[in-house]
C-alpha atoms as a PDB file:
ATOM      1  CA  UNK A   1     -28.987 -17.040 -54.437  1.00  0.00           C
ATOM      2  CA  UNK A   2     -28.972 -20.213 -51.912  1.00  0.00           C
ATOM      3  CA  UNK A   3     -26.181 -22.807 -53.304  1.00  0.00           C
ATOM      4  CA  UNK A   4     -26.244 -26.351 -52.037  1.00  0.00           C
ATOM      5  CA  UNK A   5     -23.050 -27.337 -50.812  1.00  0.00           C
ATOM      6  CA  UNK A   6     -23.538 -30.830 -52.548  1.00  0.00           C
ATOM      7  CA  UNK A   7     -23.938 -28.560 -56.295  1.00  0.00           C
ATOM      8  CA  UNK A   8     -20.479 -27.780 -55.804  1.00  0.00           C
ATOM      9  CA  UNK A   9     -18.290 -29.742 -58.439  1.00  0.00           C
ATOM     10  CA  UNK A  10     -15.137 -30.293 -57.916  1.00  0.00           C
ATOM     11  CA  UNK A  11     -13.403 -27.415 -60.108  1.00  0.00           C
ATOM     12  CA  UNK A  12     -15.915 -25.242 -58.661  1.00  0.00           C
ATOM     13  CA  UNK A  13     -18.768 -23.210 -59.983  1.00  0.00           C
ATOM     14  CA  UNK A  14     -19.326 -20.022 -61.603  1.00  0.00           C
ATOM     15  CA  UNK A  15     -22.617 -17.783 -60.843  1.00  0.00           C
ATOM     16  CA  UNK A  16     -23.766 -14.986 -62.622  1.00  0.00           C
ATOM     17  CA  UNK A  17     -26.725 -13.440 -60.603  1.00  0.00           C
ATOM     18  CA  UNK A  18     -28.675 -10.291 -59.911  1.00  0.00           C
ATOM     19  CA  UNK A  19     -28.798  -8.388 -56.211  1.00  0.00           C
ATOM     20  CA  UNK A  20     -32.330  -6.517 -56.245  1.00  0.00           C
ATOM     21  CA  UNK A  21     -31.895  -2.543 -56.327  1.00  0.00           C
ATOM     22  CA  UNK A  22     -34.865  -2.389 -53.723  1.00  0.00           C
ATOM     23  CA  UNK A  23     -33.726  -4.888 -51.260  1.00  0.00           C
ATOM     24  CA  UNK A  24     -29.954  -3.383 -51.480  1.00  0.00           C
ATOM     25  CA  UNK A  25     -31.457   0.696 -51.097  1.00  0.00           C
ATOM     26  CA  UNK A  26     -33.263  -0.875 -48.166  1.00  0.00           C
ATOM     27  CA  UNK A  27     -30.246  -2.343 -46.639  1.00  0.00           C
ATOM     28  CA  UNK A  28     -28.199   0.498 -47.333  1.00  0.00           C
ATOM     29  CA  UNK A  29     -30.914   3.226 -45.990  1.00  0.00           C
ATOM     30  CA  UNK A  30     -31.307   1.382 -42.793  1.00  0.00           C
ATOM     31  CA  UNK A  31     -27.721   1.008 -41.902  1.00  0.00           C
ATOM     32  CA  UNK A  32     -27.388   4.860 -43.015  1.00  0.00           C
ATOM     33  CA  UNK A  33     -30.155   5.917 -40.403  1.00  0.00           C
ATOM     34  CA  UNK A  34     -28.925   3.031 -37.815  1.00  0.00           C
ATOM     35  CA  UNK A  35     -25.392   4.715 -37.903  1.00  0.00           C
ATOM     36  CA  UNK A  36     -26.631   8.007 -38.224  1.00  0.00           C
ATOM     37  CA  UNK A  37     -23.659   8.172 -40.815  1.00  0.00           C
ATOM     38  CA  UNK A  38     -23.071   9.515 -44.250  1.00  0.00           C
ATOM     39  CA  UNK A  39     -25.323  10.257 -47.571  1.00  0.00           C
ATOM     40  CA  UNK A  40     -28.199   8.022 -48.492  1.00  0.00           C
ATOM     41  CA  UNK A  41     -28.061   5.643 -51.439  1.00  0.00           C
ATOM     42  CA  UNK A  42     -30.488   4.349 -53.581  1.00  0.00           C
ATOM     43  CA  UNK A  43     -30.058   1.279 -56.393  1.00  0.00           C
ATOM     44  CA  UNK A  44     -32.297   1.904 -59.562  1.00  0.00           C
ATOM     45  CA  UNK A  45     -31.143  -1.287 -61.045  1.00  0.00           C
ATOM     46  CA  UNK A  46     -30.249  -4.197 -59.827  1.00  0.00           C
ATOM     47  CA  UNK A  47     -26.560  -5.139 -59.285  1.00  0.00           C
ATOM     48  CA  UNK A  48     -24.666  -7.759 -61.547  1.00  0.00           C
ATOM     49  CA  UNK A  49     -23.137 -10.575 -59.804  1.00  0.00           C
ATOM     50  CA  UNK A  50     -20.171 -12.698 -60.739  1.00  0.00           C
ATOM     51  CA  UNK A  51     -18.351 -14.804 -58.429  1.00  0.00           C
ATOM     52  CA  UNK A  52     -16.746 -18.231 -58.601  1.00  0.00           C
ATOM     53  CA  UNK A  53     -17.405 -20.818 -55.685  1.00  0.00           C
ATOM     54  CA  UNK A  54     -15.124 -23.755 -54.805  1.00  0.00           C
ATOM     55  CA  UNK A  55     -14.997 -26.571 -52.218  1.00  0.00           C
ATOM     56  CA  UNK A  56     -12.020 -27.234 -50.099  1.00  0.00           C
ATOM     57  CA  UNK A  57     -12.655 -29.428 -47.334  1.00  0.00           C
ATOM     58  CA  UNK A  58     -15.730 -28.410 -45.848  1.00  0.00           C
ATOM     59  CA  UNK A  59     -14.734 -24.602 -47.024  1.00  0.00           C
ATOM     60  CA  UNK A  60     -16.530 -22.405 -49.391  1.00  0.00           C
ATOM     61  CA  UNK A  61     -14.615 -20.203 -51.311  1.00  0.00           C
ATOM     62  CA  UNK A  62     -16.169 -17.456 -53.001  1.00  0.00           C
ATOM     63  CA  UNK A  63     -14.450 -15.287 -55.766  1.00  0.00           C
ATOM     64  CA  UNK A  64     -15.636 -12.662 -58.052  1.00  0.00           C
ATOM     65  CA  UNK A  65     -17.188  -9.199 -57.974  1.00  0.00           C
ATOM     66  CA  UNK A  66     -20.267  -7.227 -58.357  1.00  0.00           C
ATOM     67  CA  UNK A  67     -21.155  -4.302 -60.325  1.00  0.00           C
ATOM     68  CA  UNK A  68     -23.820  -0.952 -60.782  1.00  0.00           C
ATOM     69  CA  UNK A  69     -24.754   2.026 -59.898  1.00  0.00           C
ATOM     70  CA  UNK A  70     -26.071   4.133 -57.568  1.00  0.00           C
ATOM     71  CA  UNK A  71     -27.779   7.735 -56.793  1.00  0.00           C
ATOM     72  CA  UNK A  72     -26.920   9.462 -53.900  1.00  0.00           C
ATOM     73  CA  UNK A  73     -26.375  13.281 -53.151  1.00  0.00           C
ATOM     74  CA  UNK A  74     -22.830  15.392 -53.428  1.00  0.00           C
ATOM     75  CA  UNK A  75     -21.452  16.184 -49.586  1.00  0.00           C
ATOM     76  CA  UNK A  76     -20.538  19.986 -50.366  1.00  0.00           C
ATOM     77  CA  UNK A  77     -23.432  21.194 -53.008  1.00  0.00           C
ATOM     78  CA  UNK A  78     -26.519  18.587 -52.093  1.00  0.00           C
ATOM     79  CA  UNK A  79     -26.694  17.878 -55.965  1.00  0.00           C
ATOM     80  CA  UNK A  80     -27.743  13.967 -57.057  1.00  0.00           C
ATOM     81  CA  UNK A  81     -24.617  12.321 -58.023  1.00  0.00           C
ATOM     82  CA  UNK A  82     -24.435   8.581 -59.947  1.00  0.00           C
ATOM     83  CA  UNK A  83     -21.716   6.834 -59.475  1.00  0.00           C
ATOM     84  CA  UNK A  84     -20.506   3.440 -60.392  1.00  0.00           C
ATOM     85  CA  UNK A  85     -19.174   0.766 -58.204  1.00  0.00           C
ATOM     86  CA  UNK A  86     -17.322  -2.966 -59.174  1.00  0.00           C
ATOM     87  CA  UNK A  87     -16.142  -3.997 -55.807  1.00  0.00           C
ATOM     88  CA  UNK A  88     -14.349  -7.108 -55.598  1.00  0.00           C
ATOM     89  CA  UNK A  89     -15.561  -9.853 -53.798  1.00  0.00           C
ATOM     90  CA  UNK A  90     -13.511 -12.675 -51.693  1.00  0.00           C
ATOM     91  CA  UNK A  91     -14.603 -14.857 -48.533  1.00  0.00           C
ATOM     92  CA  UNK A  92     -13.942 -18.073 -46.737  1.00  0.00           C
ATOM     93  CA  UNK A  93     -16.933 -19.595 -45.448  1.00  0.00           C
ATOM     94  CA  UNK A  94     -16.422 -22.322 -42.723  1.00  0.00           C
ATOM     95  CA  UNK A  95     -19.033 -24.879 -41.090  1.00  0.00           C
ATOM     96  CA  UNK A  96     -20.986 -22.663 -38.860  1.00  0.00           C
ATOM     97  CA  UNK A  97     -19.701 -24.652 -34.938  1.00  0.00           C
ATOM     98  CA  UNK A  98     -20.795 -23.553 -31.508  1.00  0.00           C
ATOM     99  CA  UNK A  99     -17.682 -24.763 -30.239  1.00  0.00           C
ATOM    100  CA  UNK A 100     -15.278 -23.012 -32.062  1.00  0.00           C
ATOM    101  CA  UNK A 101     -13.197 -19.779 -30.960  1.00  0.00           C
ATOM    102  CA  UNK A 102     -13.420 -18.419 -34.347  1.00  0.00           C
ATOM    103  CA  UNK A 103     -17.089 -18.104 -34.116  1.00  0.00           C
ATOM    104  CA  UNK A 104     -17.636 -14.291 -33.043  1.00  0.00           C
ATOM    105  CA  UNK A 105     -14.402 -13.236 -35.538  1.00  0.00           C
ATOM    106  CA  UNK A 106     -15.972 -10.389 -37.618  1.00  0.00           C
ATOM    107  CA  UNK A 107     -13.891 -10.197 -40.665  1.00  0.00           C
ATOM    108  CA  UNK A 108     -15.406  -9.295 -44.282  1.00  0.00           C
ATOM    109  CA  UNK A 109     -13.233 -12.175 -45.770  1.00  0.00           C
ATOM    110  CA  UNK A 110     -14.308 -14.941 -43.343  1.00  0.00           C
ATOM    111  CA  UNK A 111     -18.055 -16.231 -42.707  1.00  0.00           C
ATOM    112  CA  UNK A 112     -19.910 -19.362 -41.563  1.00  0.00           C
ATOM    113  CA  UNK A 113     -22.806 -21.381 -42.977  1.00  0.00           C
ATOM    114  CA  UNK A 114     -24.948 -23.867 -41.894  1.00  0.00           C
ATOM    115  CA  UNK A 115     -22.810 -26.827 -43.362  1.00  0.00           C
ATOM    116  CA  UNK A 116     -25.487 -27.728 -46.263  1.00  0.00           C
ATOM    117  CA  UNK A 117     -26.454 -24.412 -47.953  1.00  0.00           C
ATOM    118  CA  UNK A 118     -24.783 -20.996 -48.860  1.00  0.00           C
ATOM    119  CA  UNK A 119     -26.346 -17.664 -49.396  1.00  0.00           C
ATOM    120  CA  UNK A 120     -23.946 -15.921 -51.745  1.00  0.00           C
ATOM    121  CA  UNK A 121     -26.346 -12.876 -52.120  1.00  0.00           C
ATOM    122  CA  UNK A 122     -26.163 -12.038 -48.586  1.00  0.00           C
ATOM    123  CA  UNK A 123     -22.227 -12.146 -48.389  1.00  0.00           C
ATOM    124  CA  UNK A 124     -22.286 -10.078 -51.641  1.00  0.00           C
ATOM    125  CA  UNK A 125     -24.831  -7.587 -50.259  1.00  0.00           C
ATOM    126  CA  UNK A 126     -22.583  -6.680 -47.680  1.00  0.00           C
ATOM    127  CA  UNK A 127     -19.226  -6.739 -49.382  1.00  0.00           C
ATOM    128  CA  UNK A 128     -21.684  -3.828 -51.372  1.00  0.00           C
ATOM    129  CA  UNK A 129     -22.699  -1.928 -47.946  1.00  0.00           C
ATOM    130  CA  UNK A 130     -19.122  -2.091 -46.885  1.00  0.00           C
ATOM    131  CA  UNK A 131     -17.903  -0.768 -49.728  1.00  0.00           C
ATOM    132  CA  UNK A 132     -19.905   2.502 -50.265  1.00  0.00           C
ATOM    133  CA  UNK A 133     -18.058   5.694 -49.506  1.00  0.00           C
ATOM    134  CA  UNK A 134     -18.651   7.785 -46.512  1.00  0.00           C
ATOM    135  CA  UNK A 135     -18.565  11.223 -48.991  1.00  0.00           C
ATOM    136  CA  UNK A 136     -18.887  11.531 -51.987  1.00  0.00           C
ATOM    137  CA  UNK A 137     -18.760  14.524 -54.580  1.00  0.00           C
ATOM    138  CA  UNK A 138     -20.059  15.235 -58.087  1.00  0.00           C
ATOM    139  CA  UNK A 139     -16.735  16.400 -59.431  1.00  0.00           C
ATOM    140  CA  UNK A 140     -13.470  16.961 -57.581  1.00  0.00           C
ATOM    141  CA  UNK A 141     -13.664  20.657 -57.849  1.00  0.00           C
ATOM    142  CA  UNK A 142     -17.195  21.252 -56.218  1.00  0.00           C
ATOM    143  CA  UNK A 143     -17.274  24.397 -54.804  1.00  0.00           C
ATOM    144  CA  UNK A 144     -20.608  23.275 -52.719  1.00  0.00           C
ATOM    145  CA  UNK A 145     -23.436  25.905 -51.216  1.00  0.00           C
ATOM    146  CA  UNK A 146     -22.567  29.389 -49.687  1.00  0.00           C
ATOM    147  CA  UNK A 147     -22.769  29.055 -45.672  1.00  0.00           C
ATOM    148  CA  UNK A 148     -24.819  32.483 -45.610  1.00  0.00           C
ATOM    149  CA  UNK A 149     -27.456  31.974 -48.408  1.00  0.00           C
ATOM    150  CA  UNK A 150     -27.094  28.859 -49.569  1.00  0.00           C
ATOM    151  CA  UNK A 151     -26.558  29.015 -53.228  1.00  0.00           C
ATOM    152  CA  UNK A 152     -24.844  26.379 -55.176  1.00  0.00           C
ATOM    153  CA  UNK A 153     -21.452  27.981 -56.132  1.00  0.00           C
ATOM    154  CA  UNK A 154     -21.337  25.509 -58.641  1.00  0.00           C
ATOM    155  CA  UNK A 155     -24.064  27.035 -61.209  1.00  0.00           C
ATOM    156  CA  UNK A 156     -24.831  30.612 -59.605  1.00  0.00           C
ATOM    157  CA  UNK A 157     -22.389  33.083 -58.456  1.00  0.00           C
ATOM    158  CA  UNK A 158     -23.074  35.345 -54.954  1.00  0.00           C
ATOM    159  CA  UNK A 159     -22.488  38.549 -53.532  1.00  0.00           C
ATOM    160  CA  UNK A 160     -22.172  37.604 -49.835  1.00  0.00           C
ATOM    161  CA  UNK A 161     -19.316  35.014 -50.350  1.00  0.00           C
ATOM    162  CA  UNK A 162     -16.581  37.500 -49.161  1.00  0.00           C
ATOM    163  CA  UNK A 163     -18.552  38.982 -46.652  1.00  0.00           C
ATOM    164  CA  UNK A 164     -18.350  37.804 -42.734  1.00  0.00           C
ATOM    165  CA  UNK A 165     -21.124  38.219 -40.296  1.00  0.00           C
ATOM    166  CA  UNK A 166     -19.880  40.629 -37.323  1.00  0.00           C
ATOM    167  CA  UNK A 167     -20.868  38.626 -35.045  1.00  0.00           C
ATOM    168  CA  UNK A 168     -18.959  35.460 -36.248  1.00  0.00           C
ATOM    169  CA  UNK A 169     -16.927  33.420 -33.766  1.00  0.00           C
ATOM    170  CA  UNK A 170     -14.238  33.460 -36.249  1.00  0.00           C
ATOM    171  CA  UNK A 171     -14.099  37.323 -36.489  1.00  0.00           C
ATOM    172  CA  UNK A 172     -11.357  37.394 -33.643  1.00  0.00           C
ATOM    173  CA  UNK A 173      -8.989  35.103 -35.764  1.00  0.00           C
ATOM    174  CA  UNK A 174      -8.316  38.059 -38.902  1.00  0.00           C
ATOM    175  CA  UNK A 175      -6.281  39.746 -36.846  1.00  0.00           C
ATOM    176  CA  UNK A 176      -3.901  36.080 -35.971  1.00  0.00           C
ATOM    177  CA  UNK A 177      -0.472  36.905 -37.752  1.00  0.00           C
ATOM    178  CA  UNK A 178       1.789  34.015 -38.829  1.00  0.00           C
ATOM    179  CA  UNK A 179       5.024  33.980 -39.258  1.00  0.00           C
END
């Protein structure tokens, strides 16, 4: 959603808008493969938008949040978990200027535009990739998959849980006593 600076009244402007499920799993896949970092995600619906914009100065000021859901899988049993997210949103958006100092700060709160137009779906889309958790479980008491056979403790119940491989690196620490 592209804003004209000049559409800004003076006691600001309310959106309401929609961020498009496929363009934010996108985003969100790449950055997951580009980082080699965390789950995958993936939007089935698009994300509701609601933010407030006001003009001070030559400053945007964006307020609001943004809302949905995801899918993505549970860190200890693999299982698809949907979760949903409302993540406050707040920036300052100054004239984008060659000469100033500011102009490599990287701070979520604090942006630039072009000094005639805003794109408050691309500010929004990343308050939404910044805000996605690193792990994330399908209930706080997963017990997750058995390292030997791989079951999910979580439905199914197996026989090699208490058993240890003789050949395991961690054989050597039974015998450890604390005091």
């Amino acid at each position: 959603m592209i804003i004209k600076v000049t559409d800004i009244p003076q006691g600001g402007r309310e959106l309401e808008f929609v961020l498009a499920a496929a363009r934010l799993s996108g985003r969100a896949s790449l950055h997951s493969k580009r980082a080699n970092l965390g789950p995958s995600y993936e939007f089935q619906k698009a994300a509701q938008v609601r933010i407030k914009i006001n003009l001070e100065g030559s400053t945007v000021l964006a307020q609001g949040s943004v809302a949905g859901y995801y899918l993505t899988s549970c860190s200890r049993c693999a299982e698809d978990v949907q979760a949903e997210f409302n993540i406050p949103v707040q920036i300052s958006l100054k004239i984008k200027n060659s000469n100033d100092p500011n102009h490599d700060i990287e701070d979520v709160n604090f942006g630039f535009y072009d000094g005639r137009e805003v794109d408050c779906a691309s500010f929004c889309e990343e308050f939404v990739l910044l805000s996605l958790p690193y792990s994330v479980l399908c209930d706080d008491d997963c017990k997750g998959l058995c390292p030997l056979c791989g079951i999910n403790k979580n439905s199914d119940k197996c026989s090699c849980s208490a058993k240890q491989p003789a050949d395991s690196p961690w054989t050597a620490l039974k015998d450890i006593k604390i005091m």
